[in-house]
N, C-alpha and C. Protein backbone atom coordinates (compact mmCIF):
# COMPACT_ATOMS: atom_id res chain seq x y z
N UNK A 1 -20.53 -17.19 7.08
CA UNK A 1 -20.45 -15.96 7.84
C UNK A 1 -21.77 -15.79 8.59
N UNK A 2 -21.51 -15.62 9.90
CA UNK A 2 -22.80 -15.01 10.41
C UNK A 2 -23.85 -14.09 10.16
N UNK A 3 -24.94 -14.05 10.62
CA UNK A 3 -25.40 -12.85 10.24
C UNK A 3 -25.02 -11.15 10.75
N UNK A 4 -24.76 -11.63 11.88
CA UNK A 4 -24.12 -10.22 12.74
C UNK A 4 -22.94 -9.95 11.44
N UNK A 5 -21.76 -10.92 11.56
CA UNK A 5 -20.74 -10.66 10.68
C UNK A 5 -21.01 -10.02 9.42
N UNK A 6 -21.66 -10.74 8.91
CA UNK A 6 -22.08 -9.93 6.95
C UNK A 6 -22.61 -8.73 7.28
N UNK A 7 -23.44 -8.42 8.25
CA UNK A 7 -23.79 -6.93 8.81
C UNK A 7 -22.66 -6.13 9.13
N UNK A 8 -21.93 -6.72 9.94
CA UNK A 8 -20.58 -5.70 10.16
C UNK A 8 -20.04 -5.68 9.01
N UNK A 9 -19.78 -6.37 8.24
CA UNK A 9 -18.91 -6.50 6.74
C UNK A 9 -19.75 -5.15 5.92
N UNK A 10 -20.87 -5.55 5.85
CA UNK A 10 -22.01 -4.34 5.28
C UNK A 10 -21.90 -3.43 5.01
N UNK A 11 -21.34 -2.90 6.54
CA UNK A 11 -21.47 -1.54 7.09
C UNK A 11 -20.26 -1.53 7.39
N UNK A 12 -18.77 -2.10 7.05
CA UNK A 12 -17.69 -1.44 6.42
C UNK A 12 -17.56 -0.91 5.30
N UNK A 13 -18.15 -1.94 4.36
CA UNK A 13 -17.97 -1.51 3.23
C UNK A 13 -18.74 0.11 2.72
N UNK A 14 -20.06 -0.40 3.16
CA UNK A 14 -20.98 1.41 3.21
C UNK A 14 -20.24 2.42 3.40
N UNK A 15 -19.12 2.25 5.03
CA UNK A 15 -18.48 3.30 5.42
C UNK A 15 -17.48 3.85 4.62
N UNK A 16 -16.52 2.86 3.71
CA UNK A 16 -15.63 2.86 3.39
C UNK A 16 -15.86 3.85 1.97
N UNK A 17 -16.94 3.16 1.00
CA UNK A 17 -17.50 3.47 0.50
C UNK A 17 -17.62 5.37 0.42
N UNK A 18 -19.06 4.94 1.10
CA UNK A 18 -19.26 6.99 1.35
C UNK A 18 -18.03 7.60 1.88
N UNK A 19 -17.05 7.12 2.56
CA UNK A 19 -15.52 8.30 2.90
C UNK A 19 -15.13 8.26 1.29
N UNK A 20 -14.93 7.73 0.80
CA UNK A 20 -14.55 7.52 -0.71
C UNK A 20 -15.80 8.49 -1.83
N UNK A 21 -17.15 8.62 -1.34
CA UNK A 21 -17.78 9.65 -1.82
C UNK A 21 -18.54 8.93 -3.37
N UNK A 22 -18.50 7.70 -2.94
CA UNK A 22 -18.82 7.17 -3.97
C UNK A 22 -20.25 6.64 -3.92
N UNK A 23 -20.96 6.38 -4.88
CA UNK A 23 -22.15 5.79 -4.90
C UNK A 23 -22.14 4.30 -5.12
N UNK A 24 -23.33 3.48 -4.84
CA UNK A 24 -23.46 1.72 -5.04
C UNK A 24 -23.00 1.61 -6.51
N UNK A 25 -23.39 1.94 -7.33
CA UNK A 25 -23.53 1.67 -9.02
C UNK A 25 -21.67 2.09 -9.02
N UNK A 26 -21.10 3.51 -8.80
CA UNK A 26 -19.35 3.69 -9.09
C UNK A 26 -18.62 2.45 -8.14
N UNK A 27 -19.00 2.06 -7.23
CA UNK A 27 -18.02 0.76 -6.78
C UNK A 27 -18.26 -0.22 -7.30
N UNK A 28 -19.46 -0.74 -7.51
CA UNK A 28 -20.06 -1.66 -8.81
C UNK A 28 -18.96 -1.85 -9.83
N UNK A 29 -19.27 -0.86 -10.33
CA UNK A 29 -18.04 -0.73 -11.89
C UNK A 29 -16.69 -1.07 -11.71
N UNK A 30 -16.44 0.04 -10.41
CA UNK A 30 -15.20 -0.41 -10.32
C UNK A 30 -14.72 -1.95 -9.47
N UNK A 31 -15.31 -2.37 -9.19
CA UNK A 31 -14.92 -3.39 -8.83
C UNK A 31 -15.47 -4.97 -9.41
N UNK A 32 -15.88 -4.19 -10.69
CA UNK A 32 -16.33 -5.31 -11.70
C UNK A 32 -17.50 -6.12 -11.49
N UNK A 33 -18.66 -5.98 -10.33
CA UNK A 33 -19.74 -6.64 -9.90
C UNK A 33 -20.98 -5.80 -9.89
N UNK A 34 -22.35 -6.47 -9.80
CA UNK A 34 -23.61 -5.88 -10.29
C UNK A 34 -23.52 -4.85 -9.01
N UNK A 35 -24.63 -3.82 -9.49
CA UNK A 35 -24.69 -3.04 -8.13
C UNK A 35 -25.80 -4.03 -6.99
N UNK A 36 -26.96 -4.48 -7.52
CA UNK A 36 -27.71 -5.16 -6.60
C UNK A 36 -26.59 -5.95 -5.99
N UNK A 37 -25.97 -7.12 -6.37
CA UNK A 37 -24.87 -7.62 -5.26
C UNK A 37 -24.29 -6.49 -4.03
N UNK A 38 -23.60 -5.57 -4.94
CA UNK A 38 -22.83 -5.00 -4.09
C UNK A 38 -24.21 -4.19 -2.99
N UNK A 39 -25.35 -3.82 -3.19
CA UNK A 39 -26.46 -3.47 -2.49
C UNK A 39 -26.23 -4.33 -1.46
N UNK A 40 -26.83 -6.11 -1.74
CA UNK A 40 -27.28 -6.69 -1.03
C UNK A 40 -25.98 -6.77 0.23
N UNK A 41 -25.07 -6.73 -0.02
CA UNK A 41 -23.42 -7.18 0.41
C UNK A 41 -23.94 -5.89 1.88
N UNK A 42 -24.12 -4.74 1.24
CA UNK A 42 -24.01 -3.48 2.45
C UNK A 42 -24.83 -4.04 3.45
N UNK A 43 -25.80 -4.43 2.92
CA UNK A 43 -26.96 -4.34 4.31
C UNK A 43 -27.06 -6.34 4.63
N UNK A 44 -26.05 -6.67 4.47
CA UNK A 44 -25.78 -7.64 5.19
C UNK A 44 -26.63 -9.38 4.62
N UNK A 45 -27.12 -9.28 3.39
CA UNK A 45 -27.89 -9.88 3.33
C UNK A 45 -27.32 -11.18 1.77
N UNK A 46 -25.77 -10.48 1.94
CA UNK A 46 -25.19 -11.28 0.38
C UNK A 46 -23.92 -11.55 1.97
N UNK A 47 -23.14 -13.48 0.97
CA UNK A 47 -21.93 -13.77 1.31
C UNK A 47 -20.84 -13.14 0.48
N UNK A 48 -19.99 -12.73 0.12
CA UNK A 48 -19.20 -12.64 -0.88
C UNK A 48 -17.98 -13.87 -0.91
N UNK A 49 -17.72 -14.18 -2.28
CA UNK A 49 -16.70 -14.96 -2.41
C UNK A 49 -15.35 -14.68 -2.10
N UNK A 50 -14.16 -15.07 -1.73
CA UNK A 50 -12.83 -14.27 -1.34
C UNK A 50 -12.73 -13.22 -2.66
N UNK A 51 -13.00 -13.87 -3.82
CA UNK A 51 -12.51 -13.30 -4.86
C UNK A 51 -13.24 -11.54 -5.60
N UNK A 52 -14.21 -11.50 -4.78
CA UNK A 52 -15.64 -10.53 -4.66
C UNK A 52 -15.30 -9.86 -3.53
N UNK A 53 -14.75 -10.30 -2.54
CA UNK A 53 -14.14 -9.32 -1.61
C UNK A 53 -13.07 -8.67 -2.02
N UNK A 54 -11.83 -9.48 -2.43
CA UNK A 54 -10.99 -8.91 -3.07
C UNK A 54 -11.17 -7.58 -3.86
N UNK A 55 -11.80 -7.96 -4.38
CA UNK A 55 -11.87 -6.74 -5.56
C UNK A 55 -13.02 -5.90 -4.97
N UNK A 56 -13.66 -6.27 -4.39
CA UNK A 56 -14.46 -4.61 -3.66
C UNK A 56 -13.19 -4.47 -2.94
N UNK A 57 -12.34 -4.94 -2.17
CA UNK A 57 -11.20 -3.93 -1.31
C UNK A 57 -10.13 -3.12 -2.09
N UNK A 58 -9.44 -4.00 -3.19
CA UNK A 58 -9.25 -3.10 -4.65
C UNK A 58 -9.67 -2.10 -5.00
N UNK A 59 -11.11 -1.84 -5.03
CA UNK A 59 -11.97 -0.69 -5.62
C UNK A 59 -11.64 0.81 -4.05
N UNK A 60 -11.92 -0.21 -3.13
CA UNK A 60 -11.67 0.45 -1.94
C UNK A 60 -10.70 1.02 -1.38
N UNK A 61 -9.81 0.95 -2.20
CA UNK A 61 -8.38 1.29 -1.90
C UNK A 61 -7.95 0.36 -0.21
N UNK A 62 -8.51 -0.69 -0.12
CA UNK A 62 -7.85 -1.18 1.13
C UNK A 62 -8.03 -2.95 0.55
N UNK A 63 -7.50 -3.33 1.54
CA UNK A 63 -7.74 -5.00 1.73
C UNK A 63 -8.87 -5.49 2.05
N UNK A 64 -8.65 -6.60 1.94
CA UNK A 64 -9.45 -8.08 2.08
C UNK A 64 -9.84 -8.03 3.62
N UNK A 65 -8.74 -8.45 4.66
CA UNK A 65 -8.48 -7.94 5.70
C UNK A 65 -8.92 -7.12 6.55
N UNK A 66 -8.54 -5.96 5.59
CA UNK A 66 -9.26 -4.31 6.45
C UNK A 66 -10.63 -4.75 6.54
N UNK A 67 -10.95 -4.90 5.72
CA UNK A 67 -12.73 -4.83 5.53
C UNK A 67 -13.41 -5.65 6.49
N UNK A 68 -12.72 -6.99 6.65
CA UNK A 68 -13.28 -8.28 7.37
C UNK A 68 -12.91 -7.63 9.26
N UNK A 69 -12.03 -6.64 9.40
CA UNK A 69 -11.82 -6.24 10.53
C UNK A 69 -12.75 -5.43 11.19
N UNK A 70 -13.62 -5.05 10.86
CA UNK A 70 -14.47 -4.65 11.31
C UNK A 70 -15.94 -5.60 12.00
N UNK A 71 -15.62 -7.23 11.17
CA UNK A 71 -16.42 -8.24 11.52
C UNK A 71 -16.50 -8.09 12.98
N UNK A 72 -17.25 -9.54 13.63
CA UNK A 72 -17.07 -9.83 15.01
C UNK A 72 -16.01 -10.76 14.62
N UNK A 73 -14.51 -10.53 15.99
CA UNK A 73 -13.36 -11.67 16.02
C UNK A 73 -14.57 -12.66 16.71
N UNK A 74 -15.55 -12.79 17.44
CA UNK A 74 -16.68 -13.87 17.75
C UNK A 74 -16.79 -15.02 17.00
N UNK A 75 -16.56 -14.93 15.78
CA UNK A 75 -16.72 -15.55 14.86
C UNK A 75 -15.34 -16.46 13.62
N UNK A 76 -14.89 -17.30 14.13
CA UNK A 76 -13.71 -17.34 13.37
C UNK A 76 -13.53 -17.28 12.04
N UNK A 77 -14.97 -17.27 11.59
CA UNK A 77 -14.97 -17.22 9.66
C UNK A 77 -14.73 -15.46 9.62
N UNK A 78 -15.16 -15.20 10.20
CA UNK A 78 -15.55 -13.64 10.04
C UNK A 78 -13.75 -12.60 9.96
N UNK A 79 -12.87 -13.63 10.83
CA UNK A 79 -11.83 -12.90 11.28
C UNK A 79 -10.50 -13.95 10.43
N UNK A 80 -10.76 -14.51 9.52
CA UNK A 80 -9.66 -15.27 8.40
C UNK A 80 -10.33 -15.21 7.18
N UNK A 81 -9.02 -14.88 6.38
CA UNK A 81 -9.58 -15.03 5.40
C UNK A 81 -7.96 -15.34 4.46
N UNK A 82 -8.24 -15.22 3.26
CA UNK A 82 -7.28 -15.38 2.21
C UNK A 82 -6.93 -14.18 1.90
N UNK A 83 -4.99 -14.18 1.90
CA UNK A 83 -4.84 -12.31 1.74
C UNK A 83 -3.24 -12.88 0.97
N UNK A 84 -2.97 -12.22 -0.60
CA UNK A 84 -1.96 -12.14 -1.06
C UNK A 84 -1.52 -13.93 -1.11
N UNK A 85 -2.54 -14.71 -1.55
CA UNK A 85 -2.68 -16.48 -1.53
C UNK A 85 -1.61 -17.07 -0.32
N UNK A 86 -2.30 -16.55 0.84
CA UNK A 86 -1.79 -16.50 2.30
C UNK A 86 -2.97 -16.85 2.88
N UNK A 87 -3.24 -17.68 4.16
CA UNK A 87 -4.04 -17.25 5.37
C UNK A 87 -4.19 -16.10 6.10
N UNK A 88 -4.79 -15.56 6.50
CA UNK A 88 -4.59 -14.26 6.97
C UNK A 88 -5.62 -14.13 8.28
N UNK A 89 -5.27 -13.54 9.31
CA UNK A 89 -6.54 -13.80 10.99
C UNK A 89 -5.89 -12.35 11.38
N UNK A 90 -6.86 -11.87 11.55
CA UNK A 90 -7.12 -10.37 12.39
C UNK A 90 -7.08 -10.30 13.55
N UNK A 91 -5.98 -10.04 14.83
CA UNK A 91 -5.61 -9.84 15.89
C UNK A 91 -6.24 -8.91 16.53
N UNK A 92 -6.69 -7.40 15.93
CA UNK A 92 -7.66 -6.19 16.81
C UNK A 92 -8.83 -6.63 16.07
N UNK A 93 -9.40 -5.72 17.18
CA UNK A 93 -11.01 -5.65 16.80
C UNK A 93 -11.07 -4.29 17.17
N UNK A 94 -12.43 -3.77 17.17
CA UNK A 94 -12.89 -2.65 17.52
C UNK A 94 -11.84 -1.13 16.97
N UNK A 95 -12.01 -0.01 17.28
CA UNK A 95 -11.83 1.24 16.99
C UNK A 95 -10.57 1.35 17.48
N UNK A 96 -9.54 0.75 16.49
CA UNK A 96 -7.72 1.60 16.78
C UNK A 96 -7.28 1.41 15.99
N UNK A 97 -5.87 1.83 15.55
CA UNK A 97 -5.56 3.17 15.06
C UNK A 97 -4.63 1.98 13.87
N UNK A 98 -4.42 0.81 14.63
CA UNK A 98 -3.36 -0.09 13.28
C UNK A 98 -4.29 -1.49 13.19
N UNK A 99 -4.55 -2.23 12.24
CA UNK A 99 -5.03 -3.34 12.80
C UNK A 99 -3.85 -4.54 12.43
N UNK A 100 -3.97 -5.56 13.40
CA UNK A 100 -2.94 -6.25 13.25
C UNK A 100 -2.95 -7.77 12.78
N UNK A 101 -2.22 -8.26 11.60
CA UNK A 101 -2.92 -9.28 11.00
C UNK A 101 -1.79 -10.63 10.98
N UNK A 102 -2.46 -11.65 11.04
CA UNK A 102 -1.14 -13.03 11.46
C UNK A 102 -1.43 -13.69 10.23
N UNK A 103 -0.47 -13.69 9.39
CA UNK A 103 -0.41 -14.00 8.09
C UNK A 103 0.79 -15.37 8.13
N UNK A 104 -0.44 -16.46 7.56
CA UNK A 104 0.60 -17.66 7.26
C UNK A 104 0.62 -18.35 5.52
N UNK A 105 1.92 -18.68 5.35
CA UNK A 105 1.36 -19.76 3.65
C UNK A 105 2.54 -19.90 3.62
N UNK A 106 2.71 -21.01 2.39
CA UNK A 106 3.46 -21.54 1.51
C UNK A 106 4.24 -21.32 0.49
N UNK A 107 2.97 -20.72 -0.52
CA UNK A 107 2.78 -20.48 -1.64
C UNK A 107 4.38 -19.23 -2.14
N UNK A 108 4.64 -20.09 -3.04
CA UNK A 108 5.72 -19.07 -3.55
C UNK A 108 5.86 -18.16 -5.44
N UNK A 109 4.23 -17.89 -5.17
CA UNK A 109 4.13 -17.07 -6.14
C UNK A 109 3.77 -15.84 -5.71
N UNK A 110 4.45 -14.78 -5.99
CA UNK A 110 4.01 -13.30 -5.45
C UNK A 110 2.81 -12.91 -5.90
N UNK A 111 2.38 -13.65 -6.96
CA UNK A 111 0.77 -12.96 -7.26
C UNK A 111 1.00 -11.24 -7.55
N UNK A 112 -0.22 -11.15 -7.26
CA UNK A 112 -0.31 -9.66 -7.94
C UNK A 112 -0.41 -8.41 -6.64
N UNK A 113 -0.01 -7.30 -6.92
CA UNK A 113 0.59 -6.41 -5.99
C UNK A 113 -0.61 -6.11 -5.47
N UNK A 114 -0.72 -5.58 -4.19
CA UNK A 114 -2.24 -4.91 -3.35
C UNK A 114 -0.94 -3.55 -3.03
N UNK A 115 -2.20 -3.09 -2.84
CA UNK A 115 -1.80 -1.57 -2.92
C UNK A 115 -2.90 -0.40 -2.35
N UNK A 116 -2.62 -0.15 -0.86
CA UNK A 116 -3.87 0.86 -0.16
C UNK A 116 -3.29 2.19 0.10
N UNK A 117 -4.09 2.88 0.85
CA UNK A 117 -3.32 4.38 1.32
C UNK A 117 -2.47 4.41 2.66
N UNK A 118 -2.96 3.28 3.00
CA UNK A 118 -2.08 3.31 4.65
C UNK A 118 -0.24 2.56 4.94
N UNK A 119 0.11 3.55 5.95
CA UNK A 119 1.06 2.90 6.11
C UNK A 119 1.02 1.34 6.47
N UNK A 120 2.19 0.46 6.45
CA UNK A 120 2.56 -0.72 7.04
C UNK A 120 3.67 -1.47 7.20
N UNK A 121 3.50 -2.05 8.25
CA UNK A 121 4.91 -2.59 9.09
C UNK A 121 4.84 -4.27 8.39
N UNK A 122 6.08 -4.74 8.36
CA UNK A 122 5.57 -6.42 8.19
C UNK A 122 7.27 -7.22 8.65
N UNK A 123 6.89 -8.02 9.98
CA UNK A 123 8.08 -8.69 10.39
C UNK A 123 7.58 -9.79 10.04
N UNK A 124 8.70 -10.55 10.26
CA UNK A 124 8.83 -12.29 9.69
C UNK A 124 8.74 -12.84 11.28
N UNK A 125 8.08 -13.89 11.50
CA UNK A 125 8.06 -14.50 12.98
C UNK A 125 8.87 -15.67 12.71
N UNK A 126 8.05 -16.09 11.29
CA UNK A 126 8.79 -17.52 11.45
C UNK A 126 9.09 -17.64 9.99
N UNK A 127 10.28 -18.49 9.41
CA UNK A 127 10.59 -19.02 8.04
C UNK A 127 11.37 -18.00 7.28
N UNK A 128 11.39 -18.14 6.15
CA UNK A 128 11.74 -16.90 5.41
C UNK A 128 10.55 -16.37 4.27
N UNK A 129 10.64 -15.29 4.28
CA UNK A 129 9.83 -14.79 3.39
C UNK A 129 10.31 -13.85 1.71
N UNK A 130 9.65 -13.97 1.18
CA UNK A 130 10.19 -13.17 -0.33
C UNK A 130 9.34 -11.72 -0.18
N UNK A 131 9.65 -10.43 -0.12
CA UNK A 131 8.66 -9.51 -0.02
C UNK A 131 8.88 -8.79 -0.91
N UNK A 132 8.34 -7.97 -1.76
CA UNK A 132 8.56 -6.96 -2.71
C UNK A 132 7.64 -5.43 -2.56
N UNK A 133 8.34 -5.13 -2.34
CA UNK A 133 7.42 -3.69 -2.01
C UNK A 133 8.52 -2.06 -1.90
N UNK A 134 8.11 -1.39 -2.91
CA UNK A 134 8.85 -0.48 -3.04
C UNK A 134 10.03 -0.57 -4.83
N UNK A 135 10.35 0.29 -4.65
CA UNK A 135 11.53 0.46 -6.25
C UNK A 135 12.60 -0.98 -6.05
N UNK A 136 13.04 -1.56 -4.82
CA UNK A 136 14.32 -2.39 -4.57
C UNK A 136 13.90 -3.73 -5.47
N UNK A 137 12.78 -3.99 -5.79
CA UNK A 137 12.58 -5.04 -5.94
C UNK A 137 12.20 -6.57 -4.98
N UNK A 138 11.95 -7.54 -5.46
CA UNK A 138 11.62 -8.53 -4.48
C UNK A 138 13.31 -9.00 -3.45
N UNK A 139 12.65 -8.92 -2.17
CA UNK A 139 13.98 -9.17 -1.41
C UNK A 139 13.59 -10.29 0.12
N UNK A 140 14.40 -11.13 0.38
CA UNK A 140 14.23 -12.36 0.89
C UNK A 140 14.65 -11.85 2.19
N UNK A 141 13.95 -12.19 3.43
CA UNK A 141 13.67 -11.62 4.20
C UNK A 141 13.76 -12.73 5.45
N UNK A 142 14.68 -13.15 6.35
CA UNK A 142 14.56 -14.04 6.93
C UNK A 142 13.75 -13.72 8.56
N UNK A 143 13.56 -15.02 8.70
CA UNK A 143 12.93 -14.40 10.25
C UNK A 143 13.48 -14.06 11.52
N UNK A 144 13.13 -12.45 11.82
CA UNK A 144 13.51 -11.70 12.85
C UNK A 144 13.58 -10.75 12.00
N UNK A 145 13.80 -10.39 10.64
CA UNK A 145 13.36 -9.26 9.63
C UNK A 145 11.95 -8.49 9.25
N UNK A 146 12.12 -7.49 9.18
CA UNK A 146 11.04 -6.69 8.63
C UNK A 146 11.38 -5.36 7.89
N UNK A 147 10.13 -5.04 7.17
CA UNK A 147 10.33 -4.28 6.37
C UNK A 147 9.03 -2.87 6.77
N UNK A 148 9.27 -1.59 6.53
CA UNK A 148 8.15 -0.95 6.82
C UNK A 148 7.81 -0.06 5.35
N UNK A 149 6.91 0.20 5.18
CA UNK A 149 6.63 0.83 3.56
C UNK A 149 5.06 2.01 3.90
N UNK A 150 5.51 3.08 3.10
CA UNK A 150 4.69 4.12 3.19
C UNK A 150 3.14 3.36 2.42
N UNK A 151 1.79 4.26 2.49
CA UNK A 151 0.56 4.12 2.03
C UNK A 151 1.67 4.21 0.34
N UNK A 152 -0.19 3.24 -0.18
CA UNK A 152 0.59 3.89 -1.44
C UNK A 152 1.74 2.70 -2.82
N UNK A 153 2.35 2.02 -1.27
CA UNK A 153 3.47 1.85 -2.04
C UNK A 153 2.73 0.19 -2.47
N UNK A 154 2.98 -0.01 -3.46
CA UNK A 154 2.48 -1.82 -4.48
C UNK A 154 3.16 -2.54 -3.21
N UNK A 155 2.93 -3.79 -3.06
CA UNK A 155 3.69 -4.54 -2.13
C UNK A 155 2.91 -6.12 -2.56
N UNK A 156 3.80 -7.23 -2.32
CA UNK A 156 3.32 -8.43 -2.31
C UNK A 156 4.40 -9.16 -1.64
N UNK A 157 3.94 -10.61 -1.13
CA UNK A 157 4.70 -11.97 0.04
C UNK A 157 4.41 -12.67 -0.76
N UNK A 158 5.17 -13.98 -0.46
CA UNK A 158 5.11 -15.58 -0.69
C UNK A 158 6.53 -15.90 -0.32
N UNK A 159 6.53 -17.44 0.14
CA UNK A 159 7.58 -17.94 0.82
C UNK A 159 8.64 -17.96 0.03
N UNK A 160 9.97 -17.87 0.36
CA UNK A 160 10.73 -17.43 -0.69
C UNK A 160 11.33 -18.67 -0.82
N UNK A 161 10.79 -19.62 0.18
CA UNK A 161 11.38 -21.29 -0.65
C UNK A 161 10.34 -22.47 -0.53
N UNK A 162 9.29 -21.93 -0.69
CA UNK A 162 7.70 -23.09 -0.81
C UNK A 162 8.11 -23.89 0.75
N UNK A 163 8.82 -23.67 1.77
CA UNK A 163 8.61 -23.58 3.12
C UNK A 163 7.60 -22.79 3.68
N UNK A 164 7.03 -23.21 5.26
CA UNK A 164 6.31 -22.13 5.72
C UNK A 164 6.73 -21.42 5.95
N UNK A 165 6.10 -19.97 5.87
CA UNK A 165 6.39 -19.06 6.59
C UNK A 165 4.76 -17.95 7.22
N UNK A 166 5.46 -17.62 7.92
CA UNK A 166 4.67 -16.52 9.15
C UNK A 166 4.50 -15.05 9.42
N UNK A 167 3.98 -14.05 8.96
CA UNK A 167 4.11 -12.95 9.05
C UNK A 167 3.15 -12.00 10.35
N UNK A 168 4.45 -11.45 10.91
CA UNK A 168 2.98 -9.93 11.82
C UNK A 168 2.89 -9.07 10.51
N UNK A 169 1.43 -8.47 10.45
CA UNK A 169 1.45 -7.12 9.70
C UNK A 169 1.36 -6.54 10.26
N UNK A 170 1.42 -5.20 10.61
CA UNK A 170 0.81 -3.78 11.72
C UNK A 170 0.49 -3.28 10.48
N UNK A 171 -0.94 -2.65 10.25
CA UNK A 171 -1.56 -1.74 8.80
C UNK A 171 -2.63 -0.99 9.80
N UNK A 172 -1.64 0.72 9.70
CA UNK A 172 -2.33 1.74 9.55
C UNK A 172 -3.86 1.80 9.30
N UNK A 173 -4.75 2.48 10.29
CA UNK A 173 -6.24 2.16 9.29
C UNK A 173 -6.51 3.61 9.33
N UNK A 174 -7.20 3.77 8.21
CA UNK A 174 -7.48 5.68 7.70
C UNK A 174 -6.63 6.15 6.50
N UNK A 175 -6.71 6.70 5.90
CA UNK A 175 -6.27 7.17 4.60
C UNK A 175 -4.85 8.23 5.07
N UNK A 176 -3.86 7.71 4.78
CA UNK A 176 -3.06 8.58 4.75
C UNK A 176 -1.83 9.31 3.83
N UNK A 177 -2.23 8.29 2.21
CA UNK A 177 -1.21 8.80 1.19
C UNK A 177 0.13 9.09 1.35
N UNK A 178 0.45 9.14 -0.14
CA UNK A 178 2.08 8.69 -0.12
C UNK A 178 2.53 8.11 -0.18
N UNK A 179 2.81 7.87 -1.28
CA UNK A 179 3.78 6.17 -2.39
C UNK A 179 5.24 6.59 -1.26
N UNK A 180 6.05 5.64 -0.99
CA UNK A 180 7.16 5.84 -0.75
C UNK A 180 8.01 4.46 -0.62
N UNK A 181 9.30 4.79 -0.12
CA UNK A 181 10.49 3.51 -0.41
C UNK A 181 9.86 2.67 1.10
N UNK A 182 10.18 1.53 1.25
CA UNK A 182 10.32 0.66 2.17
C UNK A 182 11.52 0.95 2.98
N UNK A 183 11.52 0.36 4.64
CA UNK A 183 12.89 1.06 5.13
C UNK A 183 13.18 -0.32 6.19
N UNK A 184 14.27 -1.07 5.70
CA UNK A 184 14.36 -1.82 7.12
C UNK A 184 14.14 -1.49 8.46
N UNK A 185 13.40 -2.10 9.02
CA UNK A 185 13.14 -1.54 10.62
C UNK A 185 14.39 -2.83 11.44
């Protein structure tokens, strides 16, 4: 990661952070890492591992993703990363209102649920996909399908036949609460 980048990363997390009202040492805890790391991480001067990002975005109530969206897209490390044992590349940059993420993999283990406050959209471009998100349970999703699901609601992907597959996300950015059902769009 660049240096500009880990600076922007920094100073998401800071932001994200203080809206959350929290101090270095309470995200620490909660996200299972020293506070000096998580210090050095703000002001740009730590890499984090996917797995250290992860879980500060956990603590954060957002993603892997969200966080790295604030990077420079300048930078192609800065704007992919690993999301839900997927590829994952950030389409916006800068200050609006959804950010939009091109999610590719294989992998046909759902792994473990992510779960933020914002709404989100998720169509299939290409392949089929397995999605689970909401009370229905996991449901196979071919491409030209999508599904939309309130903040809130658990959700996880993986290919629903160890084929590729391809996802748009559209994810809400800002806190907006409210567990709710998923709704075919």
């Amino acid at each position: 990661m660049s240096d500009t980048s880990g600076a922007r990363l920094g100073a998401a997390i800071r932001a994200r952070r203080r809206a959350l009202d929290l101090t270095i040492v309470q995200l620490a805890e909660r996200a299972d890492l020293s506070h000096p790391f998580v210090s050095q991480l703000e002001r740009g001067r730590a890499n984090p591992s996917l797995e250290s990002l992860s879980r500060l975005a956990r603590a954060l109530g957002t993603s892997q993703v969200e966080l790295m969206s604030g990077t420079s897209l300048d930078a192609p490390e800065a704007a992919v990363g690993s999301f839900g044992g997927a590829d994952a590349r950030v389409l916006t940059s800068g200050d609006t209102r959804f950010t939009v993420i091109d999610v590719t993999g294989t992998v046909t283990d759902l792994g473990e649920f992510y779960t933020h406050p914002e709404d989100e959209f998720v169509a299939v471009i290409a392949g089929e996909a397995l999605i689970d998100a909401g009370p229905s349970g996991p449901q196979r999703v071919p491409t030209g399908g999508s599904l939309y699901y309130r903040g809130g609601t658990p959700h996880r992907w993986a290919s629903a036949d160890g084929a590729p597959y391809r996802l748009m996300v559209v994810k809400e950015r800002g806190p907006r609460g409210g567990a709710g059902e998923e709704r075919s769009a």
